[in-house]
PDB file of N, CA and C in Angstrom:
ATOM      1  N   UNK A   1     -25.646 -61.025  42.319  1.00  0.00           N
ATOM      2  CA  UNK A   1     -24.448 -61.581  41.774  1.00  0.00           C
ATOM      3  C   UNK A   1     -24.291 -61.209  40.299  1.00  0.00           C
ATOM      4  N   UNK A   2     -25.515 -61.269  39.669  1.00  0.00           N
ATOM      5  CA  UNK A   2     -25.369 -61.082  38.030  1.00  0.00           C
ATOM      6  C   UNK A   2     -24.998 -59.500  37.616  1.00  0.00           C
ATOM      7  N   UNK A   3     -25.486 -58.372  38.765  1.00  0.00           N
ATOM      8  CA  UNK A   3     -25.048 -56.997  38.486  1.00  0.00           C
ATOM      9  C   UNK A   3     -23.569 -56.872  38.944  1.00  0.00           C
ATOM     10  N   UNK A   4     -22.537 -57.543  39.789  1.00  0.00           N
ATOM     11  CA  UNK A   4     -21.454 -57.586  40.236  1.00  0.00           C
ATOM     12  C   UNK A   4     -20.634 -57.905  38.968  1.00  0.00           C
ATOM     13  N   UNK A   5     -21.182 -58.805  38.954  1.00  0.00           N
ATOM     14  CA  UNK A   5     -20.453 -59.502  36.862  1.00  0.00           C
ATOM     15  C   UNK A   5     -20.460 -58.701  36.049  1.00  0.00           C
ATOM     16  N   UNK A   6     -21.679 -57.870  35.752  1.00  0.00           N
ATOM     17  CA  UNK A   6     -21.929 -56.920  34.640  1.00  0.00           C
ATOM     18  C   UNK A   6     -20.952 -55.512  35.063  1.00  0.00           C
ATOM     19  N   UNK A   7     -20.994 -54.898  36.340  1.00  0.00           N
ATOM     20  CA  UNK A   7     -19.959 -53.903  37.175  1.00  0.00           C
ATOM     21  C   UNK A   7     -18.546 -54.442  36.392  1.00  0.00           C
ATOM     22  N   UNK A   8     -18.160 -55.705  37.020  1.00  0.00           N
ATOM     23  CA  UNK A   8     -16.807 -55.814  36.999  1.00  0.00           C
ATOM     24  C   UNK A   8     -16.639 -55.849  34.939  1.00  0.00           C
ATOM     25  N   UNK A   9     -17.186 -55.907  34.607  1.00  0.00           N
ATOM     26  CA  UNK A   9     -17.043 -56.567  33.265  1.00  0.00           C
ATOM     27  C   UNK A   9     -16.797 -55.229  32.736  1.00  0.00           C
ATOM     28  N   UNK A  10     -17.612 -54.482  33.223  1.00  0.00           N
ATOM     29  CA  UNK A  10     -17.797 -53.016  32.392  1.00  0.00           C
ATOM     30  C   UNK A  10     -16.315 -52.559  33.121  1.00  0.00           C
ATOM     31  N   UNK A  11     -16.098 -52.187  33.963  1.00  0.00           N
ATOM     32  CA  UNK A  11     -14.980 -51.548  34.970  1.00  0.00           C
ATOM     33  C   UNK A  11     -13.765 -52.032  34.227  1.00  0.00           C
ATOM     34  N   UNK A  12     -13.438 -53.672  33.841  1.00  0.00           N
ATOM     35  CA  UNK A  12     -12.504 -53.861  33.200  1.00  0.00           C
ATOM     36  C   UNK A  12     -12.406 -53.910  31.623  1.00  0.00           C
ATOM     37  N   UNK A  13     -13.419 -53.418  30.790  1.00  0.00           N
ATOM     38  CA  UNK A  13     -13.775 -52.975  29.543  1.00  0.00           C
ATOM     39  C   UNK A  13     -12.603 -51.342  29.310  1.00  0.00           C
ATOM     40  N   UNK A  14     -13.521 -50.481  30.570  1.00  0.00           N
ATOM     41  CA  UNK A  14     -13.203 -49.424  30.740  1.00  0.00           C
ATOM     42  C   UNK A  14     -11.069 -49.029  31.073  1.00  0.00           C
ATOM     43  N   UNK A  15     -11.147 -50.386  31.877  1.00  0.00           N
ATOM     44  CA  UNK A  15      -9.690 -50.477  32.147  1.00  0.00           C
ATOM     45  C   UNK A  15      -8.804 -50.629  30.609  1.00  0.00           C
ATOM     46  N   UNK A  16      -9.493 -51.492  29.790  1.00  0.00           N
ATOM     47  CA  UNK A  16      -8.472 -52.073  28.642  1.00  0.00           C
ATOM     48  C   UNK A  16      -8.300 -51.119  27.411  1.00  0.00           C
ATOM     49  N   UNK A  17      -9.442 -49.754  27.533  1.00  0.00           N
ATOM     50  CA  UNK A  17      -9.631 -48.910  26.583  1.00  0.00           C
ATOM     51  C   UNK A  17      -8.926 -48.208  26.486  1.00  0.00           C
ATOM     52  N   UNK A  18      -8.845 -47.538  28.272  1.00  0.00           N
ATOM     53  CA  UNK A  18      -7.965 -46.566  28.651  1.00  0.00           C
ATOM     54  C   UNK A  18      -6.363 -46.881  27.984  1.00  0.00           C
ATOM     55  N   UNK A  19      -6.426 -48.248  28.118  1.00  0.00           N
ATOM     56  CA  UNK A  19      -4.805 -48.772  28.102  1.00  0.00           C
ATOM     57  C   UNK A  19      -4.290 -48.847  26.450  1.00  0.00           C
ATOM     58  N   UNK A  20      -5.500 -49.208  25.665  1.00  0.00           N
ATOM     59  CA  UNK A  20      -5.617 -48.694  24.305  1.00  0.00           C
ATOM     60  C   UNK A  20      -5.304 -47.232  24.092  1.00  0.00           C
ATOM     61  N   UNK A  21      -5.581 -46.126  24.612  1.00  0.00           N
ATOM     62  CA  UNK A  21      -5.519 -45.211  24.119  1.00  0.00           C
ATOM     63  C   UNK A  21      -3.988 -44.591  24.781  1.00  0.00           C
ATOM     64  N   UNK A  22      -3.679 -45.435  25.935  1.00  0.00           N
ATOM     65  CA  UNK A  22      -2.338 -45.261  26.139  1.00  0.00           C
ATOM     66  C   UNK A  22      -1.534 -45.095  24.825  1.00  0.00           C
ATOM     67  N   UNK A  23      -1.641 -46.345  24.323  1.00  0.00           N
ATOM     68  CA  UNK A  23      -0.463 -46.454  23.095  1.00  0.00           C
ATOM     69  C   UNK A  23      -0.598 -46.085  22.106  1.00  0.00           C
ATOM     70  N   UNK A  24      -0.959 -45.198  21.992  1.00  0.00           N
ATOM     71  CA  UNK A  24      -1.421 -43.900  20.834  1.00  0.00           C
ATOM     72  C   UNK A  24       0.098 -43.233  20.483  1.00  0.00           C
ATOM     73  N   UNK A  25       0.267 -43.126  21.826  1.00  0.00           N
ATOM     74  CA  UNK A  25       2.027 -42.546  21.513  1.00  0.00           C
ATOM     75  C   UNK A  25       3.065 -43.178  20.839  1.00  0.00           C
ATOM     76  N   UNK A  26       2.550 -44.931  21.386  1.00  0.00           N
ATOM     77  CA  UNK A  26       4.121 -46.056  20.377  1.00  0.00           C
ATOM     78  C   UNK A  26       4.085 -45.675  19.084  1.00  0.00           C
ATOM     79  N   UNK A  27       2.952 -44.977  18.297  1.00  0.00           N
ATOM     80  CA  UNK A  27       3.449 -45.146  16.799  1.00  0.00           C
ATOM     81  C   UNK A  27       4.410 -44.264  16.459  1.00  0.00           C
ATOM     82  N   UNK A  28       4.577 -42.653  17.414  1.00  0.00           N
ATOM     83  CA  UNK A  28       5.544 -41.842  16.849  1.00  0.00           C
ATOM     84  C   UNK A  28       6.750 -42.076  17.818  1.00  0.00           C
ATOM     85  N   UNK A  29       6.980 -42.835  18.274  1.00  0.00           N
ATOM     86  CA  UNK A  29       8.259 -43.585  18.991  1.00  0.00           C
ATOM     87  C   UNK A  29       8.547 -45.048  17.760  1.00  0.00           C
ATOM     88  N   UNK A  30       7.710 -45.281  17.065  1.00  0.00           N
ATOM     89  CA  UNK A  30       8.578 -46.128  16.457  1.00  0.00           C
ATOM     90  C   UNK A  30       8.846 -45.520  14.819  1.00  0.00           C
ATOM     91  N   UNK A  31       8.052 -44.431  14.889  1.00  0.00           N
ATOM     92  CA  UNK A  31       8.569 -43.580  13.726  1.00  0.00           C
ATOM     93  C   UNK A  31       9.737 -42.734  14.030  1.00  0.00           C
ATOM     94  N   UNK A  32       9.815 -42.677  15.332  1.00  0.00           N
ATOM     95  CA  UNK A  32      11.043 -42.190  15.586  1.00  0.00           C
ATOM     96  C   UNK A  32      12.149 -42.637  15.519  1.00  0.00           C
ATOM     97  N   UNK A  33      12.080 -43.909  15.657  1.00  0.00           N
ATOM     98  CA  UNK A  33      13.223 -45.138  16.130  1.00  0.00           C
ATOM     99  C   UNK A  33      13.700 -45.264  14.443  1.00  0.00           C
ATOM    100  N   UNK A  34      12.556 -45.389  13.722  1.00  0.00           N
ATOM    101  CA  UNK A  34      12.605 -45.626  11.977  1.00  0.00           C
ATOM    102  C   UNK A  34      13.344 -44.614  11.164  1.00  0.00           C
ATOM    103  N   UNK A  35      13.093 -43.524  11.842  1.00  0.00           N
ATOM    104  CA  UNK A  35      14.327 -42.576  10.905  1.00  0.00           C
ATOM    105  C   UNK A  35      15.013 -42.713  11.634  1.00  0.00           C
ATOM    106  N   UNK A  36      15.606 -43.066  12.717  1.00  0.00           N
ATOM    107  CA  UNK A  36      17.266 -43.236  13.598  1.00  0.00           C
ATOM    108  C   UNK A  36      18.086 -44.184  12.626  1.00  0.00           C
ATOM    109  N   UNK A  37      16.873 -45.506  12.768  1.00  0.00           N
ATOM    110  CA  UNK A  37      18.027 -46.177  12.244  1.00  0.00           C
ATOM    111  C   UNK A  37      17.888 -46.342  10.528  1.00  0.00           C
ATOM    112  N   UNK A  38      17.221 -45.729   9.598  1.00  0.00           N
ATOM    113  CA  UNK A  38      17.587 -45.224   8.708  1.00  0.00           C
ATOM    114  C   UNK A  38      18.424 -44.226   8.215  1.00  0.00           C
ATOM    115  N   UNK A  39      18.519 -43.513   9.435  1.00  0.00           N
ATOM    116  CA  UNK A  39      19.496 -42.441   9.302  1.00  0.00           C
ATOM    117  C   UNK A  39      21.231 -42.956   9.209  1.00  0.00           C
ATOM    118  N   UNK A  40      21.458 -44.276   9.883  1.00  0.00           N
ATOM    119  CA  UNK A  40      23.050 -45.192   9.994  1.00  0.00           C
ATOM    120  C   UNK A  40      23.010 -45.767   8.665  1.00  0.00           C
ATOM    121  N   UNK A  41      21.899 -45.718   7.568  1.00  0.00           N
ATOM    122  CA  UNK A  41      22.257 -46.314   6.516  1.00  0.00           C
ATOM    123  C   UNK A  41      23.380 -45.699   5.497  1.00  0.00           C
ATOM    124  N   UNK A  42      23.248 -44.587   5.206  1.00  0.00           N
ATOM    125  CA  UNK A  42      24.164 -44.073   4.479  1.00  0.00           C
ATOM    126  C   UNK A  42      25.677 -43.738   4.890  1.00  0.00           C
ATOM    127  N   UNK A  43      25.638 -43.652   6.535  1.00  0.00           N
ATOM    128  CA  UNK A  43      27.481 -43.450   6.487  1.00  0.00           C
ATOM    129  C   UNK A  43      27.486 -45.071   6.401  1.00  0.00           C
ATOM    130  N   UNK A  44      26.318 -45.978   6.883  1.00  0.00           N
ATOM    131  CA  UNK A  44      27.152 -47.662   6.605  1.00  0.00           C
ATOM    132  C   UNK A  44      27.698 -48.198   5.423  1.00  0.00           C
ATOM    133  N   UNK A  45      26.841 -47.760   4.439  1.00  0.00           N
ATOM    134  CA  UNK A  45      27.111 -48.149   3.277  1.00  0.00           C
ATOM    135  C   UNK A  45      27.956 -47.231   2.656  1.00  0.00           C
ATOM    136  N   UNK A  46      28.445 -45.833   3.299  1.00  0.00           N
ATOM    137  CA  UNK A  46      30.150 -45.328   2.771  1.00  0.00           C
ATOM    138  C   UNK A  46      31.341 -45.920   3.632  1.00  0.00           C
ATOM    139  N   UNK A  47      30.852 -46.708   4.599  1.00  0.00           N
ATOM    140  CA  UNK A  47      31.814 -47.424   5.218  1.00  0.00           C
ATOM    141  C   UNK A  47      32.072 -48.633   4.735  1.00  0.00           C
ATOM    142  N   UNK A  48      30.840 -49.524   4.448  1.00  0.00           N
ATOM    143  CA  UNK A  48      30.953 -50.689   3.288  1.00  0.00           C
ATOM    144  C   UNK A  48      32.090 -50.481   1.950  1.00  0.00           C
ATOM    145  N   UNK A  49      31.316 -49.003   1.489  1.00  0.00           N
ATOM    146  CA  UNK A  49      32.307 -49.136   0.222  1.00  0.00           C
ATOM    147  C   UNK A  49      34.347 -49.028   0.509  1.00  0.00           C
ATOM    148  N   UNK A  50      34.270 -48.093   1.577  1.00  0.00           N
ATOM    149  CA  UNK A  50      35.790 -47.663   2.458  1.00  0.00           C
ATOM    150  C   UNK A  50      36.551 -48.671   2.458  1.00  0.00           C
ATOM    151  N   UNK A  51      35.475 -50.844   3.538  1.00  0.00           N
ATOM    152  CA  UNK A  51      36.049 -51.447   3.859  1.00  0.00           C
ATOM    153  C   UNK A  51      36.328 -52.139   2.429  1.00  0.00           C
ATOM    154  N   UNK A  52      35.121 -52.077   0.781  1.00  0.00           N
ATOM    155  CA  UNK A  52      36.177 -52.293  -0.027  1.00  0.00           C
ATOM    156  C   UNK A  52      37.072 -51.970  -0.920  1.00  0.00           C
ATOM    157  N   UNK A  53      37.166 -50.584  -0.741  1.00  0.00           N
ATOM    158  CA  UNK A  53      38.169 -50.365  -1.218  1.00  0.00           C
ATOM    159  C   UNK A  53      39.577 -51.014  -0.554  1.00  0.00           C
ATOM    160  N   UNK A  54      39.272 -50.940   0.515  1.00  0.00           N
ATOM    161  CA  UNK A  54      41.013 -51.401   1.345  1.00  0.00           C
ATOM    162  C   UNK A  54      40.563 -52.473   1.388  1.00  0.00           C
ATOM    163  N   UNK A  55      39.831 -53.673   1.114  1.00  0.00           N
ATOM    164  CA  UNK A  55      39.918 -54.998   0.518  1.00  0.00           C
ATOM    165  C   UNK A  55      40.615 -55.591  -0.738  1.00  0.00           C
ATOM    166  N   UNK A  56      40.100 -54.228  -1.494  1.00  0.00           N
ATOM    167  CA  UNK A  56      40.664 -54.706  -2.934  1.00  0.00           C
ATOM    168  C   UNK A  56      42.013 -53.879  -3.533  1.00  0.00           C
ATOM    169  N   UNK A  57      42.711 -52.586  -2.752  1.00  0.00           N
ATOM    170  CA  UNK A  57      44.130 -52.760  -2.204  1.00  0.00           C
ATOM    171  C   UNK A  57      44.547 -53.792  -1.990  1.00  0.00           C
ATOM    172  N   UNK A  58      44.489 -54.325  -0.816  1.00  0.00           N
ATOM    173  CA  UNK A  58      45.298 -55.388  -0.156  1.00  0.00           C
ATOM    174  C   UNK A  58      45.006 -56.749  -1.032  1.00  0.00           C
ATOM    175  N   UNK A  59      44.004 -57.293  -1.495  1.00  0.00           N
ATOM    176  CA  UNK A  59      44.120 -57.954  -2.616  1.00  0.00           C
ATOM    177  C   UNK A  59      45.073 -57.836  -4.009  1.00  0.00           C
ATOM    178  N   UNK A  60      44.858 -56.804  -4.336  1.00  0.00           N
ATOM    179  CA  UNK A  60      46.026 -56.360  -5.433  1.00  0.00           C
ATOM    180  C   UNK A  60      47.468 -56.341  -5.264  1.00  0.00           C
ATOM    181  N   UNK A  61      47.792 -55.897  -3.665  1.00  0.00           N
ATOM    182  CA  UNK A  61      48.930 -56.063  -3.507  1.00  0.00           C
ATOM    183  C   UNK A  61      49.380 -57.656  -3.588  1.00  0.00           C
ATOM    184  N   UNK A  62      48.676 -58.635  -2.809  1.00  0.00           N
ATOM    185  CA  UNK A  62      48.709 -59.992  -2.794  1.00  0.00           C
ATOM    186  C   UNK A  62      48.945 -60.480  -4.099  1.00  0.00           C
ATOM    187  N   UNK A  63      48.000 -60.333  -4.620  1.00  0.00           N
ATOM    188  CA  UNK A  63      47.811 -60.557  -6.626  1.00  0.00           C
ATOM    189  C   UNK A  63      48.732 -60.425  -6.782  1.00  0.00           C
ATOM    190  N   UNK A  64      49.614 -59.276  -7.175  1.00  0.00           N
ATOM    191  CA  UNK A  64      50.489 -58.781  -7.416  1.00  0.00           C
ATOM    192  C   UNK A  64      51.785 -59.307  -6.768  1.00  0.00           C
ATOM    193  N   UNK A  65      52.086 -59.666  -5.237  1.00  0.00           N
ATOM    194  CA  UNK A  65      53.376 -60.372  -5.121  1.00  0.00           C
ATOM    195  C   UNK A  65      53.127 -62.072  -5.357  1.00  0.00           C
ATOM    196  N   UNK A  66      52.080 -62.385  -5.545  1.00  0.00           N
ATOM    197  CA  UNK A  66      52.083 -63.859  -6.432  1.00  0.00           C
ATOM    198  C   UNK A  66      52.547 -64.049  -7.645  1.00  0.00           C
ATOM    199  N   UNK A  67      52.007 -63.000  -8.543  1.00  0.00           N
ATOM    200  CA  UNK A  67      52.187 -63.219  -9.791  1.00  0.00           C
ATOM    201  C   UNK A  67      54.197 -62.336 -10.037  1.00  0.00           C
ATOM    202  N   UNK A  68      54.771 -61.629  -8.919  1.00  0.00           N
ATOM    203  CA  UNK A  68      55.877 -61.485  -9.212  1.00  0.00           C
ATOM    204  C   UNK A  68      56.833 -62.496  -8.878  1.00  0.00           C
ATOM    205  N   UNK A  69      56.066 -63.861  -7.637  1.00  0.00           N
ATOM    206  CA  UNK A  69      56.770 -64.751  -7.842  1.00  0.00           C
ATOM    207  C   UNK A  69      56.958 -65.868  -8.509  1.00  0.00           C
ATOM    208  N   UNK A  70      55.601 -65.652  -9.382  1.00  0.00           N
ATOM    209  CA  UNK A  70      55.763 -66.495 -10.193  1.00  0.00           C
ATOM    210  C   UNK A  70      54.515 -68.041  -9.812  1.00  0.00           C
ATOM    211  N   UNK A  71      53.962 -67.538  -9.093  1.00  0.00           N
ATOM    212  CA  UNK A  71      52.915 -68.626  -7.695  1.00  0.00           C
ATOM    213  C   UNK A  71      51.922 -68.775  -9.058  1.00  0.00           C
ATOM    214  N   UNK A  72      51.881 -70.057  -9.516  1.00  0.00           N
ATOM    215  CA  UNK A  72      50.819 -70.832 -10.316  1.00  0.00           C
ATOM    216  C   UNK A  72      49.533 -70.669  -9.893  1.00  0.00           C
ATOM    217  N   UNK A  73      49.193 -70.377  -9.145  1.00  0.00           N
ATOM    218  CA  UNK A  73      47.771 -69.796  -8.401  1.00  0.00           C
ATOM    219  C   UNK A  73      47.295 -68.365  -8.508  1.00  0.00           C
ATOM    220  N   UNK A  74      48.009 -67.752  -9.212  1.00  0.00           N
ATOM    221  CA  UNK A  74      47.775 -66.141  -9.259  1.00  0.00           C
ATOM    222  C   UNK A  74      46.119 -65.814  -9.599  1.00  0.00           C
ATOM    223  N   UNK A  75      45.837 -66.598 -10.409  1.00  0.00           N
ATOM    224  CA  UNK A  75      43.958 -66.253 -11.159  1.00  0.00           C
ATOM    225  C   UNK A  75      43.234 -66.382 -10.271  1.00  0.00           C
ATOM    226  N   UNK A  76      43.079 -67.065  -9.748  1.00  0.00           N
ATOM    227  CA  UNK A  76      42.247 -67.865  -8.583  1.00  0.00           C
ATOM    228  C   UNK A  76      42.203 -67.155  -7.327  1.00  0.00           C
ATOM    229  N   UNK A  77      43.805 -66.505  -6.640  1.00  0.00           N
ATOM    230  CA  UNK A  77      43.767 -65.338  -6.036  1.00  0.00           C
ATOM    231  C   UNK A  77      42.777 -64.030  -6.389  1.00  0.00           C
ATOM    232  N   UNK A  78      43.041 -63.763  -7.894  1.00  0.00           N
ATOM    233  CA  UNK A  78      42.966 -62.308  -8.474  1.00  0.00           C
ATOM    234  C   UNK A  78      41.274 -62.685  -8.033  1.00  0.00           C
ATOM    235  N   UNK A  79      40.582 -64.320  -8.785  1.00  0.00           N
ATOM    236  CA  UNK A  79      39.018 -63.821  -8.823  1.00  0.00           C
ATOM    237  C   UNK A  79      38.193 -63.950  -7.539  1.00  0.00           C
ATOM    238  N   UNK A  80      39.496 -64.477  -6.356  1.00  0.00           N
ATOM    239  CA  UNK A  80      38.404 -64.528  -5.235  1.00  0.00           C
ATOM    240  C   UNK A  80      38.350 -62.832  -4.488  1.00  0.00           C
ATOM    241  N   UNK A  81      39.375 -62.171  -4.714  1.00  0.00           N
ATOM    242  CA  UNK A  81      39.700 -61.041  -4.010  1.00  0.00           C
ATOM    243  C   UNK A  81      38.369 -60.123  -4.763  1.00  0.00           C
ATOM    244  N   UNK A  82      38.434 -60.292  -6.155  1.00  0.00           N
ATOM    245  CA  UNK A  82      37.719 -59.598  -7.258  1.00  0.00           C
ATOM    246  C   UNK A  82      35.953 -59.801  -6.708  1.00  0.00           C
ATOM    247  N   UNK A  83      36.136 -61.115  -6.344  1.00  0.00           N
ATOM    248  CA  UNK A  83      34.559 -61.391  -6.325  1.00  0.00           C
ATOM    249  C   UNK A  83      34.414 -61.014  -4.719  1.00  0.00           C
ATOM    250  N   UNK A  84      35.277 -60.799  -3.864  1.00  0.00           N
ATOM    251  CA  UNK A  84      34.606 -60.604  -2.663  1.00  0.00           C
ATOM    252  C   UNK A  84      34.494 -58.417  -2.857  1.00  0.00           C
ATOM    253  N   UNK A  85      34.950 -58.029  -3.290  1.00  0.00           N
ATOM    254  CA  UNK A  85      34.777 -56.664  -3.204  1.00  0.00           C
ATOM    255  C   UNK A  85      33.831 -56.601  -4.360  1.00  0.00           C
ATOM    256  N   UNK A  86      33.655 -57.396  -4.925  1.00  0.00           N
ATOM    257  CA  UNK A  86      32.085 -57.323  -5.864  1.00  0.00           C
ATOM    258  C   UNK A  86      30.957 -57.373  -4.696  1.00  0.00           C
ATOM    259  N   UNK A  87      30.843 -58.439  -4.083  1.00  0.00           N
ATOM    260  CA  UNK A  87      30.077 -58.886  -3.254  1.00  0.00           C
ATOM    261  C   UNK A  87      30.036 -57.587  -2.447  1.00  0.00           C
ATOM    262  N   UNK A  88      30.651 -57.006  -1.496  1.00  0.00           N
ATOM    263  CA  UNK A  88      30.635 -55.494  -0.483  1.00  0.00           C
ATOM    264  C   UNK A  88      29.828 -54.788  -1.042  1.00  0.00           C
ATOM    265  N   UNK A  89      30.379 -54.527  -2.821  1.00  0.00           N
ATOM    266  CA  UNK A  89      29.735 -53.424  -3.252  1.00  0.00           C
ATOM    267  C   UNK A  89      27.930 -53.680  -3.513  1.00  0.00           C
ATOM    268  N   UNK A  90      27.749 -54.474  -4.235  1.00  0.00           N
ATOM    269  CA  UNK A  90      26.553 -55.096  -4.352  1.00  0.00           C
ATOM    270  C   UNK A  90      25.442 -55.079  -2.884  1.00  0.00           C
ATOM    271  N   UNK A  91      26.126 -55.747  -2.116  1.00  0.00           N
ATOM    272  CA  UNK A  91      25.506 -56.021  -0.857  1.00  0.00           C
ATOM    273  C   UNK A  91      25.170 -54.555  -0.274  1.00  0.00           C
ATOM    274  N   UNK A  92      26.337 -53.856   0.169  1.00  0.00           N
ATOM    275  CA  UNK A  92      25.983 -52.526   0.373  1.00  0.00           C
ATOM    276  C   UNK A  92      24.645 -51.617  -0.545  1.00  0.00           C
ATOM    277  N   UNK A  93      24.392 -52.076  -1.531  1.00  0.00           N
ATOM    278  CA  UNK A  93      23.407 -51.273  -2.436  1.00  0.00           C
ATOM    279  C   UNK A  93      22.469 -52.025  -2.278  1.00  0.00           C
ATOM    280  N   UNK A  94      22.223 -53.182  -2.237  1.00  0.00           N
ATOM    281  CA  UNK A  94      21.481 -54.172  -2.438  1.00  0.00           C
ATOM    282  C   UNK A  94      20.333 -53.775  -1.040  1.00  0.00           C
ATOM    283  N   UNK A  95      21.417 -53.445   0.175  1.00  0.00           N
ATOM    284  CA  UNK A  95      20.254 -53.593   1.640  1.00  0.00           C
ATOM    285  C   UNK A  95      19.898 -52.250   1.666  1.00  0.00           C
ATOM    286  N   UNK A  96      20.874 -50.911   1.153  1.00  0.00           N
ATOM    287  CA  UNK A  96      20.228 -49.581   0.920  1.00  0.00           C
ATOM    288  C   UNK A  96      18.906 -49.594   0.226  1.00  0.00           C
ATOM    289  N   UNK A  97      19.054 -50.281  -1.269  1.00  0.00           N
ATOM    290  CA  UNK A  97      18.103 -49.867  -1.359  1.00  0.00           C
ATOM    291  C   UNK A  97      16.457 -51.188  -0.960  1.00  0.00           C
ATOM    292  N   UNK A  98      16.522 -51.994  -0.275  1.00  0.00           N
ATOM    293  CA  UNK A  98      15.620 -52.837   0.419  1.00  0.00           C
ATOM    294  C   UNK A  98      15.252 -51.838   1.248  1.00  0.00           C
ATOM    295  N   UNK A  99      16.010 -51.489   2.565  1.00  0.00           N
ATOM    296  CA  UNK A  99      15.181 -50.976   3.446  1.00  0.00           C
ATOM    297  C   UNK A  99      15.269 -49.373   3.285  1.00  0.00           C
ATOM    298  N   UNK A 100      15.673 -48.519   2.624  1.00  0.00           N
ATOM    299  CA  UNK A 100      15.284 -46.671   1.767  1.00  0.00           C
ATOM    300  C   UNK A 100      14.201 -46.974   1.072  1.00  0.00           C
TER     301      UNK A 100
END
């Protein structure tokens, strides 16, 4: 009984090694995967900057027909529009350069 134990013990030693040396391959599959999706960083973040530019258009235009009507709220418009295409730009650089 005690050499059956020592057999099986070794047999499934032998099993878990093999299976170790299986995954020898995951590291250049996830180095692969790592420049893929490093590679979407740079058109994202020229798409970030794209969506603010046509944020802060269409803000300006807004700005702009407030303050031609005369809308007591015009500043408050101008600094939220101002601060959210701050925010795009920032953010966009901010996660480039975290994960580059």
């Amino acid at each position: 009984m005690n050499n059956k134990k020592k057999i099986t013990m070794l047999l499934l030693m032998a099993l878990t090694t093999a299976g170790a040396y299986a995954q020898g391959n995951g590291i250049a599959g996830i180095n692969e995967a790592t420049k893929m999706v490093t590679s979407y960083f740079d058109p994202g973040t020229k798409l970030i900057y794209a969506v603010g530019a046509v944020v802060g258009l269409i803000g300006g235009i807004k700005v702009y027909n407030k303050f031609s009507s005369g809308d007591p709220d015009t500043s408050k418009t101008a600094a939220s529009w101002f601060g959210a295409c701050i925010f795009l730009i920032v953010a966009a650089t901010i996660l480039r350069s975290f994960f580059l």
